[in-house]
C-alpha atoms as a PDB file:
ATOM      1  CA  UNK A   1     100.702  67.454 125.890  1.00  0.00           C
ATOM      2  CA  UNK A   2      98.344  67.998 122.993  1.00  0.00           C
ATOM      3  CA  UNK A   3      98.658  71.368 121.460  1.00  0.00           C
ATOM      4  CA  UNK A   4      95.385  72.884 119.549  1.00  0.00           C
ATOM      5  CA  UNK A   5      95.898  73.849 116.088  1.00  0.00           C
ATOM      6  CA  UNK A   6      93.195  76.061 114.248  1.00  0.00           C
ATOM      7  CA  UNK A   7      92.831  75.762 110.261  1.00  0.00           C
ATOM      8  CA  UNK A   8      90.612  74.150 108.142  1.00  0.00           C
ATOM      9  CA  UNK A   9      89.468  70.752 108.274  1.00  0.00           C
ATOM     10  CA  UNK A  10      92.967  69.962 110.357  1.00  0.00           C
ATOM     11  CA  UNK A  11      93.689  66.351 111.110  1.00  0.00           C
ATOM     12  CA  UNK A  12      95.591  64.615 114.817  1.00  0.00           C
ATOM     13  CA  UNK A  13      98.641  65.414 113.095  1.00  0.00           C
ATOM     14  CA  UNK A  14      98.676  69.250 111.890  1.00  0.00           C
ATOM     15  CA  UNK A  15      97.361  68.131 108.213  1.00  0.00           C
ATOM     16  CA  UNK A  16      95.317  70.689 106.859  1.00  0.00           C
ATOM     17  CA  UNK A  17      92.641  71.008 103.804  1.00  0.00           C
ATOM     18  CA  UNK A  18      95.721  72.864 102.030  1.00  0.00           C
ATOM     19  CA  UNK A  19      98.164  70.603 102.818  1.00  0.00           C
ATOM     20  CA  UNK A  20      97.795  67.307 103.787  1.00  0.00           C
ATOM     21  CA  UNK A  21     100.903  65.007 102.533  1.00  0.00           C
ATOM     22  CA  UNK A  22     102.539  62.587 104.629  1.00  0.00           C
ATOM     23  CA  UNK A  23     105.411  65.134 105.417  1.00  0.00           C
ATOM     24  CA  UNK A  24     103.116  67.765 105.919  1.00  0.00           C
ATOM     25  CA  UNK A  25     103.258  67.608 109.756  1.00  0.00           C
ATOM     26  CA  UNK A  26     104.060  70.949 111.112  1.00  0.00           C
ATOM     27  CA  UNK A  27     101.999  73.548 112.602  1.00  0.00           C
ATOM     28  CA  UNK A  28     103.166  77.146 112.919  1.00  0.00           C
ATOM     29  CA  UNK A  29     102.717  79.403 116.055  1.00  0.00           C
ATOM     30  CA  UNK A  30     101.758  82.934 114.054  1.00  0.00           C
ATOM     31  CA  UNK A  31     103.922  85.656 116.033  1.00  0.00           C
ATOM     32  CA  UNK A  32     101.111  87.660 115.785  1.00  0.00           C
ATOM     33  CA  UNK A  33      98.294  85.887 118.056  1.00  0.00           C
ATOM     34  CA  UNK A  34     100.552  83.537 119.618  1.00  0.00           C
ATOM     35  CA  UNK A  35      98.175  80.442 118.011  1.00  0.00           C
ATOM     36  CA  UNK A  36      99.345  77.700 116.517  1.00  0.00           C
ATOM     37  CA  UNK A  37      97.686  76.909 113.014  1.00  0.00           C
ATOM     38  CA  UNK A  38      97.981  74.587 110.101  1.00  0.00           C
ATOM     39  CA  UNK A  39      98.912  76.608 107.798  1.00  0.00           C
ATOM     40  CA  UNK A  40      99.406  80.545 106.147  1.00  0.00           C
ATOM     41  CA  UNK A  41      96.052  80.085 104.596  1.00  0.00           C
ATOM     42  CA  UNK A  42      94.470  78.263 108.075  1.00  0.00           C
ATOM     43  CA  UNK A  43      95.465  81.671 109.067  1.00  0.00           C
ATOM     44  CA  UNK A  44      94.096  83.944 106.460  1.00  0.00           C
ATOM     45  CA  UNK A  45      90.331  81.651 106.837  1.00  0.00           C
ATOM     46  CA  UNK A  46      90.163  81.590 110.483  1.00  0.00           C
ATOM     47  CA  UNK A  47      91.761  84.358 112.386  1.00  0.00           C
ATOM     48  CA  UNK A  48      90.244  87.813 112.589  1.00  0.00           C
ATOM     49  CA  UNK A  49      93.554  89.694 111.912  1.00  0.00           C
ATOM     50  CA  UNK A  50      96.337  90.017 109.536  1.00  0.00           C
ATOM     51  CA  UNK A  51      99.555  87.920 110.042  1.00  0.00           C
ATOM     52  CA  UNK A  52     102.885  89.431 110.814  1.00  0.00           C
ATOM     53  CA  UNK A  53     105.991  88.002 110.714  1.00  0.00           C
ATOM     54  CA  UNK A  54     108.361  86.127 113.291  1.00  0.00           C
ATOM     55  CA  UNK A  55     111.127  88.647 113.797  1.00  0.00           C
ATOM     56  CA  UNK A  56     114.872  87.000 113.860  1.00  0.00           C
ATOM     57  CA  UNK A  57     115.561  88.428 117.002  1.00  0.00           C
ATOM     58  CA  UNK A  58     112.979  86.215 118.573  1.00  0.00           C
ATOM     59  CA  UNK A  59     113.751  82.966 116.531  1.00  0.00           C
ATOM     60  CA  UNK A  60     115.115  81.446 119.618  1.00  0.00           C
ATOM     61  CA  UNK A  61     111.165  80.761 120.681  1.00  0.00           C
ATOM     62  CA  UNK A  62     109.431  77.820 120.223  1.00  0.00           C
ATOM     63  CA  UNK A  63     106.979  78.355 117.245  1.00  0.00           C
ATOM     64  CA  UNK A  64     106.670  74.620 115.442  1.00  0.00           C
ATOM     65  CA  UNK A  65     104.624  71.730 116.377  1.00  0.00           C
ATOM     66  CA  UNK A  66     105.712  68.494 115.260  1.00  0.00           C
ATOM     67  CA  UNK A  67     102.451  67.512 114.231  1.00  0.00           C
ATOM     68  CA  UNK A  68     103.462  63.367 114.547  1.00  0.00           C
ATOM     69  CA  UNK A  69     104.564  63.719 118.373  1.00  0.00           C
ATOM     70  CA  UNK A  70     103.727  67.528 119.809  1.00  0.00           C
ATOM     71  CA  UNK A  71     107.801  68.294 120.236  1.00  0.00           C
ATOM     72  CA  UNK A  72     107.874  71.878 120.054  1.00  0.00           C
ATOM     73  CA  UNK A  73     111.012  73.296 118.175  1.00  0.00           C
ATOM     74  CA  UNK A  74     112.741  77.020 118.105  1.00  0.00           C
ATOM     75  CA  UNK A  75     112.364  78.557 114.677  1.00  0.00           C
ATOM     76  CA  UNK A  76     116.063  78.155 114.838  1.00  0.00           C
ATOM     77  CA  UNK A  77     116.159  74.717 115.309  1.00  0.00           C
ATOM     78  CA  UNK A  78     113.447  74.286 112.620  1.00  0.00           C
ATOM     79  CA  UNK A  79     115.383  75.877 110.071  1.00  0.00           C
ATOM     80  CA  UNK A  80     118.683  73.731 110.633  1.00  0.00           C
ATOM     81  CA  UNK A  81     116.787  70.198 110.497  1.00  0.00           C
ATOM     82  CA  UNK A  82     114.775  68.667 107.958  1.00  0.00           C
ATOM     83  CA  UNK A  83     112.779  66.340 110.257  1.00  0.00           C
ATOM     84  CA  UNK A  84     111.527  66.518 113.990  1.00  0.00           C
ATOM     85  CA  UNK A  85     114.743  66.080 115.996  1.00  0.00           C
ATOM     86  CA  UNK A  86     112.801  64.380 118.986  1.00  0.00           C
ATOM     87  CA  UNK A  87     110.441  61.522 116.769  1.00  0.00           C
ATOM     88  CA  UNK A  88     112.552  61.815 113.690  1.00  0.00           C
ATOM     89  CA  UNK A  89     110.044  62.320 111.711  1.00  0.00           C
ATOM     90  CA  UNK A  90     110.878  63.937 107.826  1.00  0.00           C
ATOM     91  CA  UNK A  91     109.489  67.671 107.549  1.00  0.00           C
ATOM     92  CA  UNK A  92     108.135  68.370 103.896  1.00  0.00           C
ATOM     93  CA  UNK A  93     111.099  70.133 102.006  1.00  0.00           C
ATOM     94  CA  UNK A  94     109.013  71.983 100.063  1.00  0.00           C
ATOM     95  CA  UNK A  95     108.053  74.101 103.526  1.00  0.00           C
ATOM     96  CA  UNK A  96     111.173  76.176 103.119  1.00  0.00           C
ATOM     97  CA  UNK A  97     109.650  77.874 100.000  1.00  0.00           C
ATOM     98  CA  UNK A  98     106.990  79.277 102.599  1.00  0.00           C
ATOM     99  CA  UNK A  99     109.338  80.848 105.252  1.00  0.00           C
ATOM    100  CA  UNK A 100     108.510  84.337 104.135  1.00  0.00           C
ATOM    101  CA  UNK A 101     105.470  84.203 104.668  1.00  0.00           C
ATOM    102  CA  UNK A 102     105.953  83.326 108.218  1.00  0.00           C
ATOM    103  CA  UNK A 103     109.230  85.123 109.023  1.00  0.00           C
ATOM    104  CA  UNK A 104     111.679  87.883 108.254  1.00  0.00           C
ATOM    105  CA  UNK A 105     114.431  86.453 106.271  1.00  0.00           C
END
């Protein structure tokens, strides 16, 4: 399985022109259009709408891509690990700062 992910200048593994550390692996599904992308910004460059937010009632669904080995997680499971529980691969920390942006806390 080999997911797309839009953004900007986005590498094999979900690494974006924004952010593009060794950690920085995942790719968010946007609740809004159902696409995975890179990143918030990857968003705000590329899709022709405005983002909305994953509400917590629907955090059960999958909406990250491991970007090292295409395991899709919940957005519950994402926010209980800090690495991709099928490849083990870390998750950038830092990420966490970001989850308003992407869903109602």
């Amino acid at each position: 399985m080999n997911l797309h992910v839009k953004g900007t200048a986005v590498d094999p593994r979900s690494r974006c022109a924004h952010y593009n550390t060794e950690v920085d692996i995942i790719a968010i599904k946007f609740h809004c259009c159902q696409e995975y992308y890179a990143c918030y910004y990857c968003h705000q460059d590329h899709a022709d709408h405005p983002p909305t937010k994953w509400p917590q009632e629907k955090w059960n669904q999958q909406g990250i891509l491991c970007g090292n080995c295409q395991h899709e997680l919940t957005i519950e499971e994402y926010m209980e690990v800090r690495g991709c529980p099928e490849c083990h691969h870390t998750f950038n920390e830092r990420c966490s700062l970001h989850h308003p942006l992407y869903f109602n806390i």
